[in-house]
C-alpha atoms as a PDB file:
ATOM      1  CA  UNK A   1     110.442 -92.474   7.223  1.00  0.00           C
ATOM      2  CA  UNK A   2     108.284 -91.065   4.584  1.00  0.00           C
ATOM      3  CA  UNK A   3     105.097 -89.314   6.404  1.00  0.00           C
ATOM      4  CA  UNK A   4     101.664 -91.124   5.100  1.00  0.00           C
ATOM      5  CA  UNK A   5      99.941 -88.920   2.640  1.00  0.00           C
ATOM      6  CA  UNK A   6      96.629 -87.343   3.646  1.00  0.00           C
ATOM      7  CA  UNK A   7      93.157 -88.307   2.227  1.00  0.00           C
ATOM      8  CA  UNK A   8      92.637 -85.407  -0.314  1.00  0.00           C
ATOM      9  CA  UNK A   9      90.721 -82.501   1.179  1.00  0.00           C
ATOM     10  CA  UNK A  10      86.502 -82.151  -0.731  1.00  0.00           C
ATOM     11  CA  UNK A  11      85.986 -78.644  -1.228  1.00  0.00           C
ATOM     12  CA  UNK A  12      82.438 -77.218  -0.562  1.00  0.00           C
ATOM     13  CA  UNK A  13      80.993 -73.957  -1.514  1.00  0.00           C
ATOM     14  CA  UNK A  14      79.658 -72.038   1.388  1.00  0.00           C
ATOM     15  CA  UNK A  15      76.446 -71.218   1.031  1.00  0.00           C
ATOM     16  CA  UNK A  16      74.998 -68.644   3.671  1.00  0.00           C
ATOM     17  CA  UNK A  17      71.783 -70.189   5.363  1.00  0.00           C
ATOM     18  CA  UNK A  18      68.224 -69.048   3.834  1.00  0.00           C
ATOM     19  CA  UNK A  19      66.780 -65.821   5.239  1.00  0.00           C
ATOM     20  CA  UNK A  20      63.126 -66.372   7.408  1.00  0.00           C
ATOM     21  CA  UNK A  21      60.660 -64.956   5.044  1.00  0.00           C
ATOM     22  CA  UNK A  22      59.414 -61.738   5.828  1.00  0.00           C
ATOM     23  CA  UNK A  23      56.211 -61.438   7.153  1.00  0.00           C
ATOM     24  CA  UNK A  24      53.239 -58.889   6.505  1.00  0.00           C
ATOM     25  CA  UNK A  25      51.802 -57.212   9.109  1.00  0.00           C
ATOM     26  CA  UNK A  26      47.867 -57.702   9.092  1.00  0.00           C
ATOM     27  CA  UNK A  27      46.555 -54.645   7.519  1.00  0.00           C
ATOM     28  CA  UNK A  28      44.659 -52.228  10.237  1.00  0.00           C
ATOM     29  CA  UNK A  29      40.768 -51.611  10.294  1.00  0.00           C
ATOM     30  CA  UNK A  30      41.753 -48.034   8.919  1.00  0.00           C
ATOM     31  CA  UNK A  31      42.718 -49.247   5.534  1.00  0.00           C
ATOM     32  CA  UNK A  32      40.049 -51.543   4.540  1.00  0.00           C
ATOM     33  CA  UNK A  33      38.866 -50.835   0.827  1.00  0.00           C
ATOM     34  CA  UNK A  34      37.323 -47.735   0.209  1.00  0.00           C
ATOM     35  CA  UNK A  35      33.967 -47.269  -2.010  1.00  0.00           C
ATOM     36  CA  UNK A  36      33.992 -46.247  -5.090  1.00  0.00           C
ATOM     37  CA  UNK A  37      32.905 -42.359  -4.765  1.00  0.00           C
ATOM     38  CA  UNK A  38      29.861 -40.751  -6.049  1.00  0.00           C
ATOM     39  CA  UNK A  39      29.102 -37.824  -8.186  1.00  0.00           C
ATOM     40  CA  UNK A  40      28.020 -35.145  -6.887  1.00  0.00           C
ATOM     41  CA  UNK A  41      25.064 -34.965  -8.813  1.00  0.00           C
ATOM     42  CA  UNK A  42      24.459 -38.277  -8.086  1.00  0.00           C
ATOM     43  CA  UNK A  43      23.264 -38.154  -4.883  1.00  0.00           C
ATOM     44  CA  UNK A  44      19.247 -37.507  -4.806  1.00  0.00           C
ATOM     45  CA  UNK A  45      19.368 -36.044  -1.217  1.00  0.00           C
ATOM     46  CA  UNK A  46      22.005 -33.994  -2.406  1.00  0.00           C
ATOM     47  CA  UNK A  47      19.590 -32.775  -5.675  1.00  0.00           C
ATOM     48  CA  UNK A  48      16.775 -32.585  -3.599  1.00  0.00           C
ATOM     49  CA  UNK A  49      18.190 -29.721  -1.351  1.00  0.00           C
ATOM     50  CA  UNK A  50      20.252 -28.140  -4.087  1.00  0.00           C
ATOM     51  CA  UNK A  51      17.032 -27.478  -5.515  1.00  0.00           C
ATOM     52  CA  UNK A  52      15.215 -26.358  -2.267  1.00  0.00           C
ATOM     53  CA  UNK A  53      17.866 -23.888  -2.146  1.00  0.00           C
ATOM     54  CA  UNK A  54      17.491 -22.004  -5.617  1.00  0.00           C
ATOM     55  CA  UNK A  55      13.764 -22.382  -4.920  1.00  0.00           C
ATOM     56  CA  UNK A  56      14.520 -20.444  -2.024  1.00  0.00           C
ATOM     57  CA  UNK A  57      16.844 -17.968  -3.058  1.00  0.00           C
ATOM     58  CA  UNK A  58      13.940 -17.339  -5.934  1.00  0.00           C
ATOM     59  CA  UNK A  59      11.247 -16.779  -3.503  1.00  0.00           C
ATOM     60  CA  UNK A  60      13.375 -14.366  -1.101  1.00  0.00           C
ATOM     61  CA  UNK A  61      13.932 -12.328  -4.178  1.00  0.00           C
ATOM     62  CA  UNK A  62      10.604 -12.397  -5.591  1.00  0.00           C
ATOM     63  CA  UNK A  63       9.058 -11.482  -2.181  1.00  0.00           C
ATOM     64  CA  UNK A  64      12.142  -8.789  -1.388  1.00  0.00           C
ATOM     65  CA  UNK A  65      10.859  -7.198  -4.861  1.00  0.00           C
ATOM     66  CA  UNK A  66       7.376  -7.378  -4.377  1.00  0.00           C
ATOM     67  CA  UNK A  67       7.616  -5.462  -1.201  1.00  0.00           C
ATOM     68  CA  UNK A  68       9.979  -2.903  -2.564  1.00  0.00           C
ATOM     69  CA  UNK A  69       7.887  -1.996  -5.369  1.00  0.00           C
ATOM     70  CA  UNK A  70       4.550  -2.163  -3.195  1.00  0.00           C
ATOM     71  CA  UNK A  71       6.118   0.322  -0.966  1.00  0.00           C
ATOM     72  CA  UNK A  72       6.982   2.729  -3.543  1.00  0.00           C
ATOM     73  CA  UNK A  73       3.603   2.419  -5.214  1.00  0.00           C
ATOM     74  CA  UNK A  74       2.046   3.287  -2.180  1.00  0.00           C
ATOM     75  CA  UNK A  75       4.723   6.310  -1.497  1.00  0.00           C
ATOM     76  CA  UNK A  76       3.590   7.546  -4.650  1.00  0.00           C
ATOM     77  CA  UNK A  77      -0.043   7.199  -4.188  1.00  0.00           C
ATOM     78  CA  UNK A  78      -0.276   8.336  -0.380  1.00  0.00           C
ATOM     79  CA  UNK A  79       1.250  11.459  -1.710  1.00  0.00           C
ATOM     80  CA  UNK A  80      -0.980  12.340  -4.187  1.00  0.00           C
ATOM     81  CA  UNK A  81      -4.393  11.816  -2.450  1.00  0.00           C
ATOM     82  CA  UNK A  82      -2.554  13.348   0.754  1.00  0.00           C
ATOM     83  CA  UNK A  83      -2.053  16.408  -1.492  1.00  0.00           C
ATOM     84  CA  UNK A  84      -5.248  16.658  -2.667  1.00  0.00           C
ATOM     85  CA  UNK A  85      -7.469  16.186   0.745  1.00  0.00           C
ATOM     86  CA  UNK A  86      -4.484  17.748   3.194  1.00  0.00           C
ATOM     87  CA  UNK A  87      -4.322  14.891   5.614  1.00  0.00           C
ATOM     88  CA  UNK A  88      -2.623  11.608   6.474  1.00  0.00           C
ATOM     89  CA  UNK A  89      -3.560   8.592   3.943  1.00  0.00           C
ATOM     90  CA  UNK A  90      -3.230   5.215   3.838  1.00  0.00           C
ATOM     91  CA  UNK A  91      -2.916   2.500   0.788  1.00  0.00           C
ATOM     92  CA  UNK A  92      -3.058  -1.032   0.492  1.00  0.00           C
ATOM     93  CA  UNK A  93      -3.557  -3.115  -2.976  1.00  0.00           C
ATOM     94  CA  UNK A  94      -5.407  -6.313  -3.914  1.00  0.00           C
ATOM     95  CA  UNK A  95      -4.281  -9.551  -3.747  1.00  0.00           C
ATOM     96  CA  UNK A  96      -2.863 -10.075  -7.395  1.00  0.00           C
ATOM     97  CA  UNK A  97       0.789 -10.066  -7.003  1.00  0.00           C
ATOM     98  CA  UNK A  98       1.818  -6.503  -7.505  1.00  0.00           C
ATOM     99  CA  UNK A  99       5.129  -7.094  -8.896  1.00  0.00           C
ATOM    100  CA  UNK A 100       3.005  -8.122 -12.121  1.00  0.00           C
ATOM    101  CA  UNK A 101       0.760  -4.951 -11.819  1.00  0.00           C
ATOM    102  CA  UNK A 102       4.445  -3.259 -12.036  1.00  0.00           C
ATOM    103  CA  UNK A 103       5.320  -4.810 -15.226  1.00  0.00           C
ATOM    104  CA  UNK A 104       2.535  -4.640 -17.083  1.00  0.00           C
ATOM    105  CA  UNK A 105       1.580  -1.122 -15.586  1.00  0.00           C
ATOM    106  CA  UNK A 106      -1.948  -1.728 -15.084  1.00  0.00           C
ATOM    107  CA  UNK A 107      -3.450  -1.876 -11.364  1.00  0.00           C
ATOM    108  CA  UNK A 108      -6.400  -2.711 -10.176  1.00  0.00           C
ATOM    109  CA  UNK A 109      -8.457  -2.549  -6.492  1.00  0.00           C
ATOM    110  CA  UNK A 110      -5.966   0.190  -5.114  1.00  0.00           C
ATOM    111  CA  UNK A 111      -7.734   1.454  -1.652  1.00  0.00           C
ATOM    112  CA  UNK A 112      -7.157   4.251  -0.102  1.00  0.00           C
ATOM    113  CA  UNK A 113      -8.373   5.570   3.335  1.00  0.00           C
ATOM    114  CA  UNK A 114      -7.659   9.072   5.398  1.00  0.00           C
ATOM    115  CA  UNK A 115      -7.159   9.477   9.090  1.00  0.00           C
ATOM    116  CA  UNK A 116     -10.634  11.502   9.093  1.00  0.00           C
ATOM    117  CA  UNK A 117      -8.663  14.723  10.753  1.00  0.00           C
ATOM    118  CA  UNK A 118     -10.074  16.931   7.427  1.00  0.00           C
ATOM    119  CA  UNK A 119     -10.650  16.886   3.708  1.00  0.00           C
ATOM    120  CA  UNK A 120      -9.030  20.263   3.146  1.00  0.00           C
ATOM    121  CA  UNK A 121     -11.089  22.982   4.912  1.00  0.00           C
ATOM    122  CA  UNK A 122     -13.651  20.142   6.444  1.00  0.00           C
ATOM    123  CA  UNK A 123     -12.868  19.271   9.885  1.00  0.00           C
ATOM    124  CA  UNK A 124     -14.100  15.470  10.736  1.00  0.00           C
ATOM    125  CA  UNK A 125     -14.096  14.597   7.311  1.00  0.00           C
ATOM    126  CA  UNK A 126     -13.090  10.715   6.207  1.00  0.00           C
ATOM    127  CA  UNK A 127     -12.027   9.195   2.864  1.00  0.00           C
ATOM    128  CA  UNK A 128     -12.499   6.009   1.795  1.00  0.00           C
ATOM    129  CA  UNK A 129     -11.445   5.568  -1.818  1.00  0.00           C
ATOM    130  CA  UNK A 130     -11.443   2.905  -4.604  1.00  0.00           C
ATOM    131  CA  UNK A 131      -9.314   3.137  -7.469  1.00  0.00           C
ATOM    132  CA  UNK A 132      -9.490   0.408 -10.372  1.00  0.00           C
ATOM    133  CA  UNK A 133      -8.378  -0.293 -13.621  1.00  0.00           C
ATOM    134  CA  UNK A 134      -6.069   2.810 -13.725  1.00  0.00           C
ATOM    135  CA  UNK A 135      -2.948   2.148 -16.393  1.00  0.00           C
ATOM    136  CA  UNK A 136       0.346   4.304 -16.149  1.00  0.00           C
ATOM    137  CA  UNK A 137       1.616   5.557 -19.498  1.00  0.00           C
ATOM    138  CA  UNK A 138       3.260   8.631 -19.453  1.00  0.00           C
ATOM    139  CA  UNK A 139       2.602  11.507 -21.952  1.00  0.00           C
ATOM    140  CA  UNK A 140       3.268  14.397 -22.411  1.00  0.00           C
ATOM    141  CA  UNK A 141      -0.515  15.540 -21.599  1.00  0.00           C
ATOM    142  CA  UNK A 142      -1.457  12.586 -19.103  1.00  0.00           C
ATOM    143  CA  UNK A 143       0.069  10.118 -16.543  1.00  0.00           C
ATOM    144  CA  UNK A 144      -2.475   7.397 -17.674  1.00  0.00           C
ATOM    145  CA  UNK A 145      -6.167   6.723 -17.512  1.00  0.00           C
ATOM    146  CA  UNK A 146      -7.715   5.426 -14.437  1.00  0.00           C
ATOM    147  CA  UNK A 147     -11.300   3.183 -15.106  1.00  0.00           C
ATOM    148  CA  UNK A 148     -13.226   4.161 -11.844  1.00  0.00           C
ATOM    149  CA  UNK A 149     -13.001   5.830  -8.600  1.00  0.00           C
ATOM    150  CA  UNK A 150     -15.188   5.352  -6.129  1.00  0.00           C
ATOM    151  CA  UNK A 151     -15.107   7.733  -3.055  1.00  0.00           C
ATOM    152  CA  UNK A 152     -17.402   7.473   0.013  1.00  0.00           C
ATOM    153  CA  UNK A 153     -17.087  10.496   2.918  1.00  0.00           C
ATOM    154  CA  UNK A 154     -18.130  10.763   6.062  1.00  0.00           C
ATOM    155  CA  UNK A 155     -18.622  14.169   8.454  1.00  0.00           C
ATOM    156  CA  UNK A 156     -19.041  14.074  11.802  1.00  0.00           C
ATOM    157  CA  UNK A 157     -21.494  16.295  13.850  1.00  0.00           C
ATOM    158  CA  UNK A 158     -18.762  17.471  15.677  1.00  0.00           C
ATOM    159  CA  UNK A 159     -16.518  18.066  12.489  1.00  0.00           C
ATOM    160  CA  UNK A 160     -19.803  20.001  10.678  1.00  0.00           C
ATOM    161  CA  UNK A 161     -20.002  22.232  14.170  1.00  0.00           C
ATOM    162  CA  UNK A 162     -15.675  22.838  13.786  1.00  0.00           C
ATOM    163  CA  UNK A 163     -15.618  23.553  10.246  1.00  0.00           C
ATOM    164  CA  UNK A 164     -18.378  26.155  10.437  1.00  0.00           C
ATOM    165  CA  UNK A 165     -16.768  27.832  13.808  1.00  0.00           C
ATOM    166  CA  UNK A 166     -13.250  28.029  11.763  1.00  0.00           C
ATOM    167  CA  UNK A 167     -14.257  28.756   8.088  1.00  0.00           C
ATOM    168  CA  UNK A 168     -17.689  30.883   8.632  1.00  0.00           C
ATOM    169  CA  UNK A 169     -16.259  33.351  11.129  1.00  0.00           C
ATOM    170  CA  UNK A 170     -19.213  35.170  11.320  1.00  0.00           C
ATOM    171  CA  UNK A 171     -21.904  32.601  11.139  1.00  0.00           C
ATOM    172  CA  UNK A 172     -19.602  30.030  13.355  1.00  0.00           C
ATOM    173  CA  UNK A 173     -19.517  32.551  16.155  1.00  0.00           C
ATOM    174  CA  UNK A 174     -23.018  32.022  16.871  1.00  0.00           C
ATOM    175  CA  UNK A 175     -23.142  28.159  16.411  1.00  0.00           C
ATOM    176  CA  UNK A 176     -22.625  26.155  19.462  1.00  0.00           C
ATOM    177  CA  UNK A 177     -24.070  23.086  18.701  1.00  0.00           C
ATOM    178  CA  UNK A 178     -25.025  20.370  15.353  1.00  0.00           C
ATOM    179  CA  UNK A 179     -27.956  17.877  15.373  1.00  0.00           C
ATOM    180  CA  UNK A 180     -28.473  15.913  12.845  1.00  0.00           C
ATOM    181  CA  UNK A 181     -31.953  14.605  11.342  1.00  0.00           C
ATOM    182  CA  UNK A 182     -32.255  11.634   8.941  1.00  0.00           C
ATOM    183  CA  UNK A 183     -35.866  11.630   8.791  1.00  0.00           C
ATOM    184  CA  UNK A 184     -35.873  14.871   6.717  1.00  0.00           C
ATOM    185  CA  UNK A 185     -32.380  15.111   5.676  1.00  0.00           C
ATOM    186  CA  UNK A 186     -31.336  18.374   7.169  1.00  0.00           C
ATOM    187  CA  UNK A 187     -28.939  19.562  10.182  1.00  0.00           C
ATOM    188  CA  UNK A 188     -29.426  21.915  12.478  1.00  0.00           C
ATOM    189  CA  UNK A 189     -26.849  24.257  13.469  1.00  0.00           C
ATOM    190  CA  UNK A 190     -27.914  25.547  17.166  1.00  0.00           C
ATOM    191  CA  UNK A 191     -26.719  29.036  18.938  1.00  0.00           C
ATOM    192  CA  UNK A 192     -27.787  30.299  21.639  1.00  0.00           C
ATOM    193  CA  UNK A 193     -29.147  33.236  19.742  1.00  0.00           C
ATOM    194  CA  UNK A 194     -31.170  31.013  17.543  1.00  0.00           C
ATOM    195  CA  UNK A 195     -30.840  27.979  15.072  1.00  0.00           C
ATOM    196  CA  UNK A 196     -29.667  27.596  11.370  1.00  0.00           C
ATOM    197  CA  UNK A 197     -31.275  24.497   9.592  1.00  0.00           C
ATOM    198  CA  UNK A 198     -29.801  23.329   6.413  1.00  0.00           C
ATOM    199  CA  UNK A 199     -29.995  20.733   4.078  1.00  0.00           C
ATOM    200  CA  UNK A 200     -27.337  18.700   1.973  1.00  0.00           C
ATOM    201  CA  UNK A 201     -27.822  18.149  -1.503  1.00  0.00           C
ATOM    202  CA  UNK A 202     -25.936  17.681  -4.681  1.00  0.00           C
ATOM    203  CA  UNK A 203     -26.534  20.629  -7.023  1.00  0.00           C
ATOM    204  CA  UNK A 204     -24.618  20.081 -10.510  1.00  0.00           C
ATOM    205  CA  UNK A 205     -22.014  17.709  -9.311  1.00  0.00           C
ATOM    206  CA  UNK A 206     -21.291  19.720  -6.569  1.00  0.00           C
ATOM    207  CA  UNK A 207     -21.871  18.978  -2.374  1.00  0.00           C
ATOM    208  CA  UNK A 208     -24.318  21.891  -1.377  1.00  0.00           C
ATOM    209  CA  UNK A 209     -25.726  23.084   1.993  1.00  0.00           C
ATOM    210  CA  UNK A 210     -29.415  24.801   1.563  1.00  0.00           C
ATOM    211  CA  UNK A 211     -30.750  27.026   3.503  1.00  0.00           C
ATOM    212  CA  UNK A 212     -33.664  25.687   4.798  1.00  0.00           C
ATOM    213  CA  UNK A 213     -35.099  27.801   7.923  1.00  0.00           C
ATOM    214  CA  UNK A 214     -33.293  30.451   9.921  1.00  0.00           C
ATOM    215  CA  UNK A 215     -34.605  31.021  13.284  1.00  0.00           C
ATOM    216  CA  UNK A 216     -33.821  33.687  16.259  1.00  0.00           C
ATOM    217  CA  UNK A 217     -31.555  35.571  13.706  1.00  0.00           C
ATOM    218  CA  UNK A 218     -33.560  36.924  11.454  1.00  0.00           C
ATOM    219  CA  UNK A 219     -32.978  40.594  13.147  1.00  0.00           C
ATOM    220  CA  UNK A 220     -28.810  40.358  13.532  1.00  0.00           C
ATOM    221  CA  UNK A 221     -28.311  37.774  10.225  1.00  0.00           C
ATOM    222  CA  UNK A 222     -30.504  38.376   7.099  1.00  0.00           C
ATOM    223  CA  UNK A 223     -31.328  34.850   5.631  1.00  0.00           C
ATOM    224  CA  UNK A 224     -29.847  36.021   2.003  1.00  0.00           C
ATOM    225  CA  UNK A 225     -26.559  36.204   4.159  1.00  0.00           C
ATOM    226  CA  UNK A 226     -26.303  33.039   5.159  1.00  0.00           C
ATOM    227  CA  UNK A 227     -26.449  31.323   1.712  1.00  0.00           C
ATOM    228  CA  UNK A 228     -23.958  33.135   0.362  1.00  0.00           C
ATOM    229  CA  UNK A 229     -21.601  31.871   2.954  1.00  0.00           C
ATOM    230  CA  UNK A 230     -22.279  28.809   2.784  1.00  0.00           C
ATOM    231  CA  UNK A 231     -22.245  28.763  -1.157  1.00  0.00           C
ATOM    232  CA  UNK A 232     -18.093  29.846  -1.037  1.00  0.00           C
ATOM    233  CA  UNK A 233     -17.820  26.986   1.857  1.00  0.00           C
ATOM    234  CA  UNK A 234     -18.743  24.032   0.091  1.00  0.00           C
ATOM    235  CA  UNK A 235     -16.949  25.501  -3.291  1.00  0.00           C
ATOM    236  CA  UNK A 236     -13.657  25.150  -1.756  1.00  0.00           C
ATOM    237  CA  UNK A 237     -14.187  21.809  -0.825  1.00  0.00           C
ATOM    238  CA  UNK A 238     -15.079  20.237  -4.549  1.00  0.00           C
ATOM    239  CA  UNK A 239     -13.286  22.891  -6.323  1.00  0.00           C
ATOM    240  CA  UNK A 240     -10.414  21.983  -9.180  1.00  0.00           C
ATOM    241  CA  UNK A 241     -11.416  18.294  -8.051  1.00  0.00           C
ATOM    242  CA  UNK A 242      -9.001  16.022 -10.494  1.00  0.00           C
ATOM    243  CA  UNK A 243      -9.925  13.660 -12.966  1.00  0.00           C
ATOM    244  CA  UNK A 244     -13.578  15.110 -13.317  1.00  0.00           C
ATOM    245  CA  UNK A 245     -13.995  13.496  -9.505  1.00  0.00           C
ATOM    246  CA  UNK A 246     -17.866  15.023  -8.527  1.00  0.00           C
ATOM    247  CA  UNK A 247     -20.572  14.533  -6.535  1.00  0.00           C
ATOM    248  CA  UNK A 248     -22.505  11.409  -6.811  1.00  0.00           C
ATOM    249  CA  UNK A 249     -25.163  11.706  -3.439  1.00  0.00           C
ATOM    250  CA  UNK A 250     -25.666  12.438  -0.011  1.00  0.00           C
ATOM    251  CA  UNK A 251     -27.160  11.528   2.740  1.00  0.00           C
ATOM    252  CA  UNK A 252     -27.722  12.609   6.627  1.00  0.00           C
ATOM    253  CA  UNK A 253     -26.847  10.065   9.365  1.00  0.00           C
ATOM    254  CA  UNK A 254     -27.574   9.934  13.031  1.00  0.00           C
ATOM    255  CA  UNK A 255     -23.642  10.406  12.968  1.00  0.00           C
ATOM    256  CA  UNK A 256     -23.622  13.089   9.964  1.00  0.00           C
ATOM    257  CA  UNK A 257     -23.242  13.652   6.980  1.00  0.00           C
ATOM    258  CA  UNK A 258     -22.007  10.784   4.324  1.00  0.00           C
ATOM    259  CA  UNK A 259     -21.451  11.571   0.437  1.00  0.00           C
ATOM    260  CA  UNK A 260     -20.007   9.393  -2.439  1.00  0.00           C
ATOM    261  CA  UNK A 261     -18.529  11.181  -5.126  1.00  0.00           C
ATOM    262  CA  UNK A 262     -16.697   9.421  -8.340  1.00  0.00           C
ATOM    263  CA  UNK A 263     -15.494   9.625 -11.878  1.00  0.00           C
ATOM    264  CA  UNK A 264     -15.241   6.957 -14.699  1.00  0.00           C
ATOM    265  CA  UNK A 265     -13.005   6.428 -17.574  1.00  0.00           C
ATOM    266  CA  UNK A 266     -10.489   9.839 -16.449  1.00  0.00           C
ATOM    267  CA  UNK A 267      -7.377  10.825 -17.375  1.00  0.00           C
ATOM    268  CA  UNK A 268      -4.452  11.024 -14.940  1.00  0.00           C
ATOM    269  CA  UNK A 269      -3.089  14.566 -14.530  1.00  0.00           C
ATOM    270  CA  UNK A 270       0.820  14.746 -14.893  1.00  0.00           C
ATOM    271  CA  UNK A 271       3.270  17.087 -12.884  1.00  0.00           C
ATOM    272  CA  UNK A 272       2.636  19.645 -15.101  1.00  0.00           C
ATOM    273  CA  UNK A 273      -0.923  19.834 -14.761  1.00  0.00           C
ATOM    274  CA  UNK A 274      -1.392  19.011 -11.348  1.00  0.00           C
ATOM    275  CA  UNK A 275       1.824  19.390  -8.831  1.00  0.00           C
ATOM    276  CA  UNK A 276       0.103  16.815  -6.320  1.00  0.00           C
ATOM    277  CA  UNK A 277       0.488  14.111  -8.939  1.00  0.00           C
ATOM    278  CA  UNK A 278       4.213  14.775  -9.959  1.00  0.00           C
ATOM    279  CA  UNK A 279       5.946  11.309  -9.609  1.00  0.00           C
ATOM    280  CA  UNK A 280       3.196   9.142 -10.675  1.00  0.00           C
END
């Protein structure tokens, strides 16, 4: 018997089942939107000390220069006046920047003080100098000109009693002793054989000692002795003076002796001329 047919078979497709979506993770606090970056000019703090700096950097130079060239300038002066009085000096300048003085050449208010141990032969003897207006320009007859120079000196009792001992052998010998009278201007220089009184004065632009009075000597030391000596003394001390540099006045202290000498409108030895003022 004839098997019953089946029921015809529907064919499907397979279709595989939909994937889950994929999910995103939630972004981390790390990578949240960055801002927009600035220039680097930009910034106003970061202008602000950018320019501090190079102000800085401008003024360290400035200052490192002006000290360098202050030091030489006062190398080269110290030298020069320590030459010419034989003892230890020391400079300063004004206040106007010196590094302009430099470059133009010109200075002005240039003091100058000595340790007071001796102005060549005078023992005790101070400088206090002034120099102003003096212009470098090199030549081959000058240095420069210098406008003034003031100089005021001081000599001590004690250094008037040691500079006659050591440079008037034979008049120091008998000196023991210096007073000093301001009343009438003179000094006294005491022995014990007698007394010596003389008087400063300035005798055609030179520092002199007079003879005033000679007492208790008269029979070992003829007065027209004494002069003389004295005379050569004082010479050594103002002679070959540079730059025309004389005597101005003089006066007698309870201390000593103080003089101003000076010179206007002189012209700066070179090398040449004067060894103490090679290098200027």
């Amino acid at each position: 018997m004839p098997r019953p047919v089946d029921p015809p078979t529907q064919q499907f497709a397979h279709v595989p089942p939909p994937a889950p979506p994929a999910q995103t993770a939630p972004p981390t606090p790390s990578e949240e939107p960055e801002e927009p970056k600035r220039g680097f000019l930009r910034d106003p703090l970061t202008i602000v000390l950018s320019l501090i700096i190079v102000v800085a950097v401008v003024i360290a130079g400035l200052l490192g220069t002006e000290l360098y060239v202050r030091h030489v300038a006062d190398t080269v002066v110290s030298r020069a006046v320590s030459c010419v009085v034989q003892d230890q000096t020391k400079v300063s300048f004004g206040v106007r920047p010196f590094l302009l003085q430099h470059l133009t050449k010109h200075y002005n208010d240039i003091s100058v003080q000595t340790a007071g141990n001796q102005i060549r032969q005078a023992k005790g003897m101070k400088l206090d100098l002034l120099l102003d207006d003096v212009r470098i320009n090199q030549t081959a007859d000058s240095a420069g000109t210098m406008g003034s120079l003031d100089a005021n000196i001081s000599w001590s009792s004690d250094g008037i009693k040691q500079t006659v001992q050591d440079a008037i052998p034979f008049l120091g010998s008998l000196v023991s002793g210096v007073t000093t009278s301001p009343s009438d201007g003179t000094i006294e220089l005491q022995g014990g054989l007698g007394t010596v009184i003389v008087k400063p004065a300035v005798a055609n632009n030179n520092l002199t000692l007079q003879v005033v009075s000679l007492t208790g000597l008269g029979f070992m030391l003829p007065k027209e002795s004494v002069q003389p000596a004295l005379d050569a003394f004082m010479s050594t001390l103002t002679k070959n003076l540079p730059m025309g540099i004389h005597a101005d006045s003089v006066a007698v202290t309870d201390e000593g002796v103080t003089a101003k000498f000076v010179t206007r409108n002189a012209t700066i030895p070179n090398g040449q001329q004067d060894p103490c003022f090679a290098g200027v």
